[in-house]
C-alpha atoms as a PDB file:
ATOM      1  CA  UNK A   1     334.248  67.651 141.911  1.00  0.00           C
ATOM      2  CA  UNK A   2     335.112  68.785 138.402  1.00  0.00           C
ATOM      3  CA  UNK A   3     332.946  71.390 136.186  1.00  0.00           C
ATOM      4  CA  UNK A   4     333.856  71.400 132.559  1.00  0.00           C
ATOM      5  CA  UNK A   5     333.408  74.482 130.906  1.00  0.00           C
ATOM      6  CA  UNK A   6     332.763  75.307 126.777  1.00  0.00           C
ATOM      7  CA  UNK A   7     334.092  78.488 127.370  1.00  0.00           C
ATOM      8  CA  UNK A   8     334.932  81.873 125.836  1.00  0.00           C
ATOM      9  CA  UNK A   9     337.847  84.669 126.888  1.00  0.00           C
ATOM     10  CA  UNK A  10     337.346  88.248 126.376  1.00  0.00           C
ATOM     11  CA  UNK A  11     340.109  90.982 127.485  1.00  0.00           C
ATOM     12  CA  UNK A  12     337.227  93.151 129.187  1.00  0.00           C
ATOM     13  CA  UNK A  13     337.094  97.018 129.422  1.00  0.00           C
ATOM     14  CA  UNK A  14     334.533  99.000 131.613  1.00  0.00           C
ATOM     15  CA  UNK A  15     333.989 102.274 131.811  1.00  0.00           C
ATOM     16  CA  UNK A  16     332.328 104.081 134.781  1.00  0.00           C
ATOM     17  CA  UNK A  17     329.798 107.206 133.925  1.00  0.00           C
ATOM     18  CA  UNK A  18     327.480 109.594 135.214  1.00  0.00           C
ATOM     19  CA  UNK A  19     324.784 107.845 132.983  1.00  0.00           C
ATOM     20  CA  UNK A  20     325.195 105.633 129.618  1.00  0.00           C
ATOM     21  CA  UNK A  21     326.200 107.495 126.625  1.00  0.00           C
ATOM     22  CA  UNK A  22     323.338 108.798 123.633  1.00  0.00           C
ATOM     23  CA  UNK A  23     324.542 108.489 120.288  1.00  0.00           C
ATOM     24  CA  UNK A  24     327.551 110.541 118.988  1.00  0.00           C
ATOM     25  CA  UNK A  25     328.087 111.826 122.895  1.00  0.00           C
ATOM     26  CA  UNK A  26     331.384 111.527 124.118  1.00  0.00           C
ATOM     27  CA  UNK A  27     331.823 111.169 128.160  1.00  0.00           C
ATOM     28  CA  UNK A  28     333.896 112.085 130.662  1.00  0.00           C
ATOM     29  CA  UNK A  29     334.837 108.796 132.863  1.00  0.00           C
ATOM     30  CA  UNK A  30     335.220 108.180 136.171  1.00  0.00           C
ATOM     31  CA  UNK A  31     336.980 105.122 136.056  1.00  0.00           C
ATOM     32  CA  UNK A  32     339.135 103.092 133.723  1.00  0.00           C
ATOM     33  CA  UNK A  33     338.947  99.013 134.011  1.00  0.00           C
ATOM     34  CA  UNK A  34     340.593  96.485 131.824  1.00  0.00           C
ATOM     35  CA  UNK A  35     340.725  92.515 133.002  1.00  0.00           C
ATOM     36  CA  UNK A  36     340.567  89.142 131.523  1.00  0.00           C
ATOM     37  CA  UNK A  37     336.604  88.420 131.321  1.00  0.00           C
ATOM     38  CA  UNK A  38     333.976  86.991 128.621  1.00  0.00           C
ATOM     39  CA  UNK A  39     330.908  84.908 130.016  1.00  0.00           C
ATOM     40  CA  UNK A  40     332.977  81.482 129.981  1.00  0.00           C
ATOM     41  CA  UNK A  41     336.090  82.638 131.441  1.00  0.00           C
ATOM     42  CA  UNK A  42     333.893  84.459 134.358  1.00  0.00           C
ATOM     43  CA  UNK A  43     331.447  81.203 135.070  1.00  0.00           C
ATOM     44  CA  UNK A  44     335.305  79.206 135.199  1.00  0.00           C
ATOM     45  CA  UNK A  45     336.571  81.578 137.802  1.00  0.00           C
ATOM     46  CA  UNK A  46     333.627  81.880 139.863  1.00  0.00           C
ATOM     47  CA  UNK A  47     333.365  78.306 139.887  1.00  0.00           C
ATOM     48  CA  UNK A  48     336.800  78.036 140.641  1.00  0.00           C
ATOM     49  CA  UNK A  49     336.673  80.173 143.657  1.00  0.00           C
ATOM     50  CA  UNK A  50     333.698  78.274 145.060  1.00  0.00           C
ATOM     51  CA  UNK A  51     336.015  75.294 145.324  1.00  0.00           C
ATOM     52  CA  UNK A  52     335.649  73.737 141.959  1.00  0.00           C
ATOM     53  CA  UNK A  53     338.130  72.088 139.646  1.00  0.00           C
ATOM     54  CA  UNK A  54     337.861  73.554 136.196  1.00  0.00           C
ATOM     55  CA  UNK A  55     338.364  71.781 133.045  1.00  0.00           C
ATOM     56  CA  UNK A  56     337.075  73.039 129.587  1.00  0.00           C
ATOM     57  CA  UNK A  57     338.234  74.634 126.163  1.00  0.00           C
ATOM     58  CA  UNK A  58     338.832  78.426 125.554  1.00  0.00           C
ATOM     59  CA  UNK A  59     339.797  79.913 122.497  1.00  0.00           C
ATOM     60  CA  UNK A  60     342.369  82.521 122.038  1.00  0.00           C
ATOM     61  CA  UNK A  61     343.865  84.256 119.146  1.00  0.00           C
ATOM     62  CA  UNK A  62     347.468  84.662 117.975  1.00  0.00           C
ATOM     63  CA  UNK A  63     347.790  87.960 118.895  1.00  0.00           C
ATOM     64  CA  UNK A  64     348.980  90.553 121.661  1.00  0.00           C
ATOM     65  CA  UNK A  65     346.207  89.809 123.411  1.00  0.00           C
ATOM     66  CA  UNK A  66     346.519  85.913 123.416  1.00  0.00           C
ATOM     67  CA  UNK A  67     349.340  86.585 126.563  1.00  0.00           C
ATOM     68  CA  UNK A  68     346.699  88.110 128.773  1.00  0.00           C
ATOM     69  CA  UNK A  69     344.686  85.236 128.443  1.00  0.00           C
ATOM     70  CA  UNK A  70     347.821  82.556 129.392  1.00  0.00           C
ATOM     71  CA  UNK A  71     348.836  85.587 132.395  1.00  0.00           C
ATOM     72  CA  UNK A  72     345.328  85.372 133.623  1.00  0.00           C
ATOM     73  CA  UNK A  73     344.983  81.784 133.540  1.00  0.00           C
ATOM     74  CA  UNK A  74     348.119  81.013 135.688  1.00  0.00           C
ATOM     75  CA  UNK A  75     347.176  83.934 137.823  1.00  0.00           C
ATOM     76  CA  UNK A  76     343.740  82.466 138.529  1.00  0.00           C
ATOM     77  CA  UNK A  77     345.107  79.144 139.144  1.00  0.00           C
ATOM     78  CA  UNK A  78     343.190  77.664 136.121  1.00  0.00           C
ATOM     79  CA  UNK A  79     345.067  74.901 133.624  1.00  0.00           C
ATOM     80  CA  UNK A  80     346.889  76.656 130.702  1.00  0.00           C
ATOM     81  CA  UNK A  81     346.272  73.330 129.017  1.00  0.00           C
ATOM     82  CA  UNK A  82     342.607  74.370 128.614  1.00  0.00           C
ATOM     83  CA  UNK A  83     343.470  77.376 125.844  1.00  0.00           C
ATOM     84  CA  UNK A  84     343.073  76.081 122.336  1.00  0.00           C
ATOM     85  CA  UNK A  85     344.873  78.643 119.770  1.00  0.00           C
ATOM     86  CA  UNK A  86     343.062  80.015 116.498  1.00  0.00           C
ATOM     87  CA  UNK A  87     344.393  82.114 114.002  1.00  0.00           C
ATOM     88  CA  UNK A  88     343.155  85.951 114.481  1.00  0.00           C
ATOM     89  CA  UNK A  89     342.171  88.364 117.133  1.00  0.00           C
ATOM     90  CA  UNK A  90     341.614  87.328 120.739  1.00  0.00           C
ATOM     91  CA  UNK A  91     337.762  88.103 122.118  1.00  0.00           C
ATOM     92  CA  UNK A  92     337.497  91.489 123.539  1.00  0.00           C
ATOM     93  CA  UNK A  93     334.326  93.968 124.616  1.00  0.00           C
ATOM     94  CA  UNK A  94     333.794  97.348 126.037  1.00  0.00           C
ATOM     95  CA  UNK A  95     331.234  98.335 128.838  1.00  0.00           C
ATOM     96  CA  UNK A  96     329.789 101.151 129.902  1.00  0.00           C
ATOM     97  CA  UNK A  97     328.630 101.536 133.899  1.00  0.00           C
ATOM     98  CA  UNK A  98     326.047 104.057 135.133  1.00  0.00           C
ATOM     99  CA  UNK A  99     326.283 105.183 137.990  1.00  0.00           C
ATOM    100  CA  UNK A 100     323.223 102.817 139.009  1.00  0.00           C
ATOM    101  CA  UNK A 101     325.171  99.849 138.361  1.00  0.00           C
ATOM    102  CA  UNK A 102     323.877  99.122 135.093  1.00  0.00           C
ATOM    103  CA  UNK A 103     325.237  98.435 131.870  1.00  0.00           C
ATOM    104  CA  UNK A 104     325.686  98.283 128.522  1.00  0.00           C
ATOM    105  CA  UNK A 105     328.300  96.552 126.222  1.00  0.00           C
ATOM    106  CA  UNK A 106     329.822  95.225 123.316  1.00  0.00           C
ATOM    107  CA  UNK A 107     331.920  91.875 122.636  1.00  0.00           C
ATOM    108  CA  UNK A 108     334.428  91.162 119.599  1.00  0.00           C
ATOM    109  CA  UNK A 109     334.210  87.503 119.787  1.00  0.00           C
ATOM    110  CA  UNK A 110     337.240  87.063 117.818  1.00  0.00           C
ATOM    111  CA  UNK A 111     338.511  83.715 118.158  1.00  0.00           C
ATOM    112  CA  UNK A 112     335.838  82.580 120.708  1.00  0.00           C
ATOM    113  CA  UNK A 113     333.491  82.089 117.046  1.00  0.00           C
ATOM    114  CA  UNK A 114     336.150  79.431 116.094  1.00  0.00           C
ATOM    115  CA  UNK A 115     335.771  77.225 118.862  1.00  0.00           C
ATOM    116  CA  UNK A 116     334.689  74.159 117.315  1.00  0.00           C
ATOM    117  CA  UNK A 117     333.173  70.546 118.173  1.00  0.00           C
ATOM    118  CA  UNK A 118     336.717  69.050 117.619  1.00  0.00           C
ATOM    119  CA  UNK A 119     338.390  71.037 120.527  1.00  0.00           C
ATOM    120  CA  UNK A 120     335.480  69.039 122.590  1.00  0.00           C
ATOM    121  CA  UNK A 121     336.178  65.555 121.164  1.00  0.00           C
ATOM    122  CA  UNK A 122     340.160  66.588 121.815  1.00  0.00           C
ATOM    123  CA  UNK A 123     339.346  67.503 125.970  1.00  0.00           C
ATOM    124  CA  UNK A 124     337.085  64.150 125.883  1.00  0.00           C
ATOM    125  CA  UNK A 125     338.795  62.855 128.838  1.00  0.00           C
ATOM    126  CA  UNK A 126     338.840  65.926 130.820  1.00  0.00           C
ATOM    127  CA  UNK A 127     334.679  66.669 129.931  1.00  0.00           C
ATOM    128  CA  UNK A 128     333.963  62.677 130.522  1.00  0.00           C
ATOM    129  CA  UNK A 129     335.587  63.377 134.235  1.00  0.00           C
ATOM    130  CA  UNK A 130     332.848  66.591 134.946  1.00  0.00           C
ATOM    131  CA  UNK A 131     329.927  66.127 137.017  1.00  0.00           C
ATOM    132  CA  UNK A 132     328.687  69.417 134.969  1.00  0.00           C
ATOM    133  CA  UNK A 133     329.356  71.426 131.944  1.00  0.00           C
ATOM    134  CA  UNK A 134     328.181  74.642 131.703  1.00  0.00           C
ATOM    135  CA  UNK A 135     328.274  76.923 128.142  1.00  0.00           C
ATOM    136  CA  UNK A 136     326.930  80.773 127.390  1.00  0.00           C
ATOM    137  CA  UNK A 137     326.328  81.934 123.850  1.00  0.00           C
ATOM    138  CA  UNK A 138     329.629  83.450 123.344  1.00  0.00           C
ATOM    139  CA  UNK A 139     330.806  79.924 121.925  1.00  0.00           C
ATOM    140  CA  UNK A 140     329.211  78.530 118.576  1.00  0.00           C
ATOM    141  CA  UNK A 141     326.418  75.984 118.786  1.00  0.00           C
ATOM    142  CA  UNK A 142     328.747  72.555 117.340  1.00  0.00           C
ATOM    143  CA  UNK A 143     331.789  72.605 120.247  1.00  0.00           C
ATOM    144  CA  UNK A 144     328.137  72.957 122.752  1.00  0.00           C
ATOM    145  CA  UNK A 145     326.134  70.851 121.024  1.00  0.00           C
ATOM    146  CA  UNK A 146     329.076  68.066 121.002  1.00  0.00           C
ATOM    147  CA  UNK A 147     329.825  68.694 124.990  1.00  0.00           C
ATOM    148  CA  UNK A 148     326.413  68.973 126.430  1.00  0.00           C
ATOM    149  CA  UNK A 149     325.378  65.252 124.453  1.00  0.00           C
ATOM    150  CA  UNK A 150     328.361  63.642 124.872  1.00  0.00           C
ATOM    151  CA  UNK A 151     327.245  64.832 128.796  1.00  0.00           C
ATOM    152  CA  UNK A 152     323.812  63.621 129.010  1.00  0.00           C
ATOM    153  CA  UNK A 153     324.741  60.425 127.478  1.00  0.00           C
ATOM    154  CA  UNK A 154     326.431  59.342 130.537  1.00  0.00           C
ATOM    155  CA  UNK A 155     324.325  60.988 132.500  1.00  0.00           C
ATOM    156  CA  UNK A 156     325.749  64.294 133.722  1.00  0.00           C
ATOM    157  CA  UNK A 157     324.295  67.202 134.063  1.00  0.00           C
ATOM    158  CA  UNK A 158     324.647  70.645 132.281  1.00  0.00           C
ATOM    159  CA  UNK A 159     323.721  74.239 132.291  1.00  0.00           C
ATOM    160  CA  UNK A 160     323.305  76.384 129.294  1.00  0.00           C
ATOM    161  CA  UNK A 161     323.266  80.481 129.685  1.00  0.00           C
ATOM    162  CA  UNK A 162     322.214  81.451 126.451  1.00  0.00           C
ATOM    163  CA  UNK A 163     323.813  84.887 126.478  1.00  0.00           C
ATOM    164  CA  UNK A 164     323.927  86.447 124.156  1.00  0.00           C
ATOM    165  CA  UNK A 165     320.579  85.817 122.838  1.00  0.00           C
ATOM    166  CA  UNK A 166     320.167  83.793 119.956  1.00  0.00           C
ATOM    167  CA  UNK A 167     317.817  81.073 118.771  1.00  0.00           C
ATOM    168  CA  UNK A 168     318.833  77.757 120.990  1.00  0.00           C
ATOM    169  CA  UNK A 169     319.571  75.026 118.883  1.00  0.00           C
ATOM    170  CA  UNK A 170     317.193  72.200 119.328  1.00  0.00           C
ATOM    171  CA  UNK A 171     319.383  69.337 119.990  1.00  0.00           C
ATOM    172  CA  UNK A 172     321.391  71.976 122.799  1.00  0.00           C
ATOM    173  CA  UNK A 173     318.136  72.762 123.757  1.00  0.00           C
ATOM    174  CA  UNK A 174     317.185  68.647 124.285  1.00  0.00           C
ATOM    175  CA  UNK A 175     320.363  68.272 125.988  1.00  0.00           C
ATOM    176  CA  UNK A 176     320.355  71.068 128.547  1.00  0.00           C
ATOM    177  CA  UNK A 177     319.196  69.775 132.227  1.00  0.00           C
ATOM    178  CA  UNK A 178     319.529  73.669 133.766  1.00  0.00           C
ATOM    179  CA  UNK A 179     318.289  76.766 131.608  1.00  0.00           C
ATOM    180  CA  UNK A 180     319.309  80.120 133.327  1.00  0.00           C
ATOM    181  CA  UNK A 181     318.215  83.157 131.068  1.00  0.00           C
ATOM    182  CA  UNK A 182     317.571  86.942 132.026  1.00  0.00           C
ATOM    183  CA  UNK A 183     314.164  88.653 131.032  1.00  0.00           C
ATOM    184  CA  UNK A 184     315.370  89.576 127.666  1.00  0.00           C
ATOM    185  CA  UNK A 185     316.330  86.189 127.329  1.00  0.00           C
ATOM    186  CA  UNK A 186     313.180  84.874 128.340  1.00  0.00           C
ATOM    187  CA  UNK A 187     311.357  86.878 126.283  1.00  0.00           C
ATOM    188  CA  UNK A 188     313.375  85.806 123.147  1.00  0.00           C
ATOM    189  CA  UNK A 189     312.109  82.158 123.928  1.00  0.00           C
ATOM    190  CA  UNK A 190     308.289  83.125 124.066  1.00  0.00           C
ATOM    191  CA  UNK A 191     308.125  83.746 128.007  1.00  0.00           C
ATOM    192  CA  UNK A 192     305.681  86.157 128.480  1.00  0.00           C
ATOM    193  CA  UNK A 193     307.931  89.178 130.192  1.00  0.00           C
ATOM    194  CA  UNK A 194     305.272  90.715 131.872  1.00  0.00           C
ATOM    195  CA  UNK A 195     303.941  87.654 134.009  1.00  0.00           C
ATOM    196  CA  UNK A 196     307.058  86.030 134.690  1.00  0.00           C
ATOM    197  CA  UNK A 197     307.468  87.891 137.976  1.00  0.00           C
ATOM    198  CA  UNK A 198     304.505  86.737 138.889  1.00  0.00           C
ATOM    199  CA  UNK A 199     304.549  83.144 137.536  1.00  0.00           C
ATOM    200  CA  UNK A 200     300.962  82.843 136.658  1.00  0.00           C
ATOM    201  CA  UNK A 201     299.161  79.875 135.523  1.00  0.00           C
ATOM    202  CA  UNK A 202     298.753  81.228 132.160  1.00  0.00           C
ATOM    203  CA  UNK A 203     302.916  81.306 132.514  1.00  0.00           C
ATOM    204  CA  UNK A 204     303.351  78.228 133.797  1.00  0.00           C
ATOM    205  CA  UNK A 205     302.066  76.615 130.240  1.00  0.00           C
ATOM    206  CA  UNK A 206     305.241  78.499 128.318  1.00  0.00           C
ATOM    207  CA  UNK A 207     307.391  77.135 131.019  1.00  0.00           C
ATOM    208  CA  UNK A 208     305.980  73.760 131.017  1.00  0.00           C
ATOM    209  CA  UNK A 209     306.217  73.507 126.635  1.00  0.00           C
ATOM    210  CA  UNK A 210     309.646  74.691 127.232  1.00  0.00           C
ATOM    211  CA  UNK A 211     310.694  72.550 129.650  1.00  0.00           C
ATOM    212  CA  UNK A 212     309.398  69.645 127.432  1.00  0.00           C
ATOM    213  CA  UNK A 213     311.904  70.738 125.330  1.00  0.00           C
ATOM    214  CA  UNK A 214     313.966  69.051 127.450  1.00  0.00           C
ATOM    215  CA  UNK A 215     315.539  71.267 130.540  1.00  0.00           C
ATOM    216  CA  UNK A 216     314.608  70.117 133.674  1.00  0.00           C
ATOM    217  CA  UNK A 217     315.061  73.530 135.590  1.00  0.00           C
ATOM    218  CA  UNK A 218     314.249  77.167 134.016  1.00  0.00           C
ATOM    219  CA  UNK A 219     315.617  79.969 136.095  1.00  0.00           C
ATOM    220  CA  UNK A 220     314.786  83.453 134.834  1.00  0.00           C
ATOM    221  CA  UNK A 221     316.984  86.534 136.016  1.00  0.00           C
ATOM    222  CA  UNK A 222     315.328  89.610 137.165  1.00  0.00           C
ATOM    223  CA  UNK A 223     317.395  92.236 138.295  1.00  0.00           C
ATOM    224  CA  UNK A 224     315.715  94.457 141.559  1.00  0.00           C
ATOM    225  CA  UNK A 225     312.792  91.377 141.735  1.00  0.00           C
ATOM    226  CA  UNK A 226     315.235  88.633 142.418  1.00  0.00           C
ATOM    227  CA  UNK A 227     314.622  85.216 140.498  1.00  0.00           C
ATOM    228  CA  UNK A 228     312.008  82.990 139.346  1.00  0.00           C
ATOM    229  CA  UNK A 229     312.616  79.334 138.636  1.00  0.00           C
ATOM    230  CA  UNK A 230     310.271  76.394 137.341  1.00  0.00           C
ATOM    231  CA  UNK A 231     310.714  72.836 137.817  1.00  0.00           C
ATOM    232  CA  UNK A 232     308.097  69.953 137.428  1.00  0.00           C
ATOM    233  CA  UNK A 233     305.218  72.486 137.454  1.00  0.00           C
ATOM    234  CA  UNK A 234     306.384  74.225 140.406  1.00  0.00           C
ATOM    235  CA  UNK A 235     307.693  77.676 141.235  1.00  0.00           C
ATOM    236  CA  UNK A 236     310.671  79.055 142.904  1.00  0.00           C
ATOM    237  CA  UNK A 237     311.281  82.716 144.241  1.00  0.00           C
ATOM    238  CA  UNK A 238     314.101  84.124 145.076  1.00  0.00           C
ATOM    239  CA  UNK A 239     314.449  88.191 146.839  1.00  0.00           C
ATOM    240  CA  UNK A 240     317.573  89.676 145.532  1.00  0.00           C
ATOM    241  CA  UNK A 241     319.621  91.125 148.030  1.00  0.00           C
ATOM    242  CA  UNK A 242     319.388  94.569 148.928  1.00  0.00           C
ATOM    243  CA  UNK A 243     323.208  95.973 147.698  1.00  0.00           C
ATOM    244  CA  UNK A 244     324.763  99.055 146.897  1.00  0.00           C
ATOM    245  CA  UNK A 245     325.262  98.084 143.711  1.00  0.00           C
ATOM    246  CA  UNK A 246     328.627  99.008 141.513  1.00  0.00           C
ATOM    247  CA  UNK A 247     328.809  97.473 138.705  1.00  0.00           C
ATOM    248  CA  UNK A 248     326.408  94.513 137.572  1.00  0.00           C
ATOM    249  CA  UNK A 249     328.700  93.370 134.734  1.00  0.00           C
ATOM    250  CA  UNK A 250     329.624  89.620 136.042  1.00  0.00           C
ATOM    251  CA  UNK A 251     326.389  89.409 138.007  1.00  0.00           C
ATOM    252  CA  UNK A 252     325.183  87.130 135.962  1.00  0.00           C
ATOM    253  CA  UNK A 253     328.067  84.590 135.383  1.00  0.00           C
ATOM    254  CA  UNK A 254     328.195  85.041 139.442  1.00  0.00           C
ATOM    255  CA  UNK A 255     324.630  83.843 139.763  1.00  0.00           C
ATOM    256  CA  UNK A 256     324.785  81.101 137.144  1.00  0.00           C
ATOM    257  CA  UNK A 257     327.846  80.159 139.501  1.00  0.00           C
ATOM    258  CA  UNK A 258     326.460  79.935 142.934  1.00  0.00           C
ATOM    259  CA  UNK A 259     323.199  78.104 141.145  1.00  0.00           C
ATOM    260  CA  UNK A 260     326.056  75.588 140.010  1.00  0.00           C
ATOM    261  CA  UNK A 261     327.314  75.067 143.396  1.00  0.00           C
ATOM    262  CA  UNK A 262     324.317  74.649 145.096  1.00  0.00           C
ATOM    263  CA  UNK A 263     323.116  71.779 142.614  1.00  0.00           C
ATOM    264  CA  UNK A 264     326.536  70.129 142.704  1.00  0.00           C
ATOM    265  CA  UNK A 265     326.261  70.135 146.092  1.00  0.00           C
ATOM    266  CA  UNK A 266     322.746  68.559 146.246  1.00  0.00           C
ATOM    267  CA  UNK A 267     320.902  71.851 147.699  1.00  0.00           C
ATOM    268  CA  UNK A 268     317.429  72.163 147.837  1.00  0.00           C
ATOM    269  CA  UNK A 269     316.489  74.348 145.451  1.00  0.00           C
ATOM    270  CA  UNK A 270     315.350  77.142 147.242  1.00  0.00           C
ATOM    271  CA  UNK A 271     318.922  77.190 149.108  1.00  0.00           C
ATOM    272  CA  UNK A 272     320.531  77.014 145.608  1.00  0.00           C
ATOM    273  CA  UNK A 273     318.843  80.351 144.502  1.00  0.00           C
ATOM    274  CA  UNK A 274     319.378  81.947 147.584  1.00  0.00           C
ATOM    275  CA  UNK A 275     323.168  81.244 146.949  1.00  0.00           C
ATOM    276  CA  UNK A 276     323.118  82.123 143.734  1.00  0.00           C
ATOM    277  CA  UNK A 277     321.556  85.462 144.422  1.00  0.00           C
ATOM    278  CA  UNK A 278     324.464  86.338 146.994  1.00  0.00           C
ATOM    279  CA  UNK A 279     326.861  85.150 144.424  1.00  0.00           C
ATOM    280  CA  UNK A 280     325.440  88.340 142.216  1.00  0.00           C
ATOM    281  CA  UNK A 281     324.805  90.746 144.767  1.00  0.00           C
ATOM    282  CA  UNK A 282     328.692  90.078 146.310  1.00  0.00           C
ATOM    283  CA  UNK A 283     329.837  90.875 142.624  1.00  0.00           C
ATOM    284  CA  UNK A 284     327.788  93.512 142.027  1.00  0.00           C
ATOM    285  CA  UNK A 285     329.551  95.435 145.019  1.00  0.00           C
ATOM    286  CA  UNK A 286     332.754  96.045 143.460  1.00  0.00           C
ATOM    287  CA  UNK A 287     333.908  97.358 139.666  1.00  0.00           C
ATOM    288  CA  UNK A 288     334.783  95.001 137.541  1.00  0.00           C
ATOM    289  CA  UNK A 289     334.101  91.295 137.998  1.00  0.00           C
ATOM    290  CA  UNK A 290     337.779  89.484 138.565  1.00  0.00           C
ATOM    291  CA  UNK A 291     338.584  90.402 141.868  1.00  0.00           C
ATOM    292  CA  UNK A 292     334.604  90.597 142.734  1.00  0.00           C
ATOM    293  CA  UNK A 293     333.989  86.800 141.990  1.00  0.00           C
ATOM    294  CA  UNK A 294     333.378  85.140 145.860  1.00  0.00           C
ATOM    295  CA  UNK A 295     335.223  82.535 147.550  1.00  0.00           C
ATOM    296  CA  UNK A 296     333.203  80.091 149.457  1.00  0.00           C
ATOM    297  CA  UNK A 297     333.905  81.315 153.069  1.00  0.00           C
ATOM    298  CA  UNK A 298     332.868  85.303 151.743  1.00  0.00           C
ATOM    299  CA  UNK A 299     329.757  83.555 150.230  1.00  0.00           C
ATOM    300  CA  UNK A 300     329.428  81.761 153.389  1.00  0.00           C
ATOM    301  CA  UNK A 301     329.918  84.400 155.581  1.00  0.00           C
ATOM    302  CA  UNK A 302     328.043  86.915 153.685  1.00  0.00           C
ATOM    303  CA  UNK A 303     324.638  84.730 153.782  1.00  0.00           C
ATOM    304  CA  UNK A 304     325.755  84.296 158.138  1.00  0.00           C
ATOM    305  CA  UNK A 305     324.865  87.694 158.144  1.00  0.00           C
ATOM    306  CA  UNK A 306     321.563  89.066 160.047  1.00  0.00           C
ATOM    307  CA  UNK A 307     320.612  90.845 156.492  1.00  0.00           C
ATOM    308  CA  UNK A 308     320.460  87.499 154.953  1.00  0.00           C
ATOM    309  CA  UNK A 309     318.172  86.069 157.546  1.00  0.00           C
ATOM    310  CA  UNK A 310     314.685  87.419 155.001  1.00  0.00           C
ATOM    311  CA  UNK A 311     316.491  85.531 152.064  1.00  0.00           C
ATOM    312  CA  UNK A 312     316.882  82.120 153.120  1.00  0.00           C
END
């Protein structure tokens, strides 16, 4: 089963501290972490490692850091033939880690921005072979906006992560079968923050105009509280699971993953979101997200697990 992703690549470096910096502070660090990464590449590699085949378009600059990229494609096992080339600087970020787990971070999108509609129409055989394609807001609305209708025409499904945040174009928006969005997120697109845990009747109106928008499935992110997810009026709610938590960089993309698999698969729902929310609790276990990514037998084996029993 093939997933095609509109994807981005970022050379990623994390930073662990005793607690995120204030401005003008400098900090001593605990630990140094530098990996190929950015929202696309991650959702490809998690994918991947659930026993996916990967397809998609990635753009990378022309310089130093355009090698990584090719290095960490090979090394990954993912097709070289998906990196498009763009004059300028490859995408790269900087996070920092507290020692809660959480973070904060910044993204040079670099080439990522130049990603256009035409590197879609050039992979058309490739995306006209997925059963999915998935995008995040690191890549410009045309190259998603070409993918996810070219998609839909023939009837295939997509997700859209719109992260970071920025108004959703309407025709990605009409196009979009699976909306996964964190709090912030949700907030940004008129979801009342404060009731979505709950998923209140007075909620389930802003979920219900959205989803006439056109996605079929809204999944909202909470950290600690797990998930909520609406679909044809009704709700969904997912426990996270209780981790020591590392490093929540990747969580995400894991999550958005493991939801992926599950619908691929043809999962119930509350299954897929149970999945899902190992996917992000295995990641967050571990610095860094490239090596913290799950296969299928650790996702497996971790949900086989008497501490999983509560969360299916």
């Amino acid at each position: 089963m093939q997933v095609f992703v509109v994807g981005s690549f970022v050379v990623a470096c994390s930073v662990i501290v005793a607690r995120l910096p204030r401005a003008g502070e400098s900090l001593d660090a605990a630990a140094f972490v530098s990996e190929p990464g950015g929202k696309g590449f991650n959702l490809a590699l998690a994918l991947h490692r659930l026993g996916f085949g990967i397809t998609g378009v990635f753009a990378i600059g022309d310089d130093a850091f355009a090698a990584i990229a090719e290095s960490a494609f090979a090394g990954s096992g993912l097709g070289g033939e998906m990196l498009v080339r763009h004059p300028g600087s490859t995408g790269a970020g900087v996070g920092f880690v507290d020692a809660r787990g959480e973070n904060c971070l910044a993204v040079s999108l670099g080439a990522n921005r130049l990603l256009d509609a035409g590197d879609v129409e050039r992979a058309g055989p490739s995306l006209d072979a997925a059963s999915l394609v998935v995008a995040t807001f690191e890549s410009p609305d045309a190259p998603i906006r070409a993918a996810f209708v070219r998609a839909r025409a023939r009837g295939a499904a997509t997700l859209l992560n719109p992260s970071p945040s920025r108004p959703i174009d309407s025709a990605i928006l009409a196009a979009t079968t699976v909306l996964v969005v964190n709090r912030i997120e949700a907030d940004d697109l008129g979801l009342d923050g404060s009731g979505i845990a709950e998923g209140g009747t007075g909620e389930a109106a802003r979920f219900e105009a959205l989803s006439a928008q056109g996605p079929e499935l809204i999944v909202v992110t909470l950290g600690e509280q797990g998930a909520l997810a609406y679909r044809r009026g009704r709700w969904f709610r997912q426990a996270a699971f209780p981790v020591a938590v590392v490093d929540t960089i990747g969580a995400g993309d894991a999550f958005a993953a493991g939801l992926s698999e599950g619908l691929l698969r043809e999962r119930p729902i509350e299954e897929c979101l149970c999945r899902a929310a190992a996917c992000g609790a295995l990641t967050a276990c571990r610095l860094g997200a490239f090596d913290a990514f799950p296969t299928a037998e650790a996702l497996d084996a971790f949900l086989a697990a008497p501490h999983a029993a509560g969360h299916l």
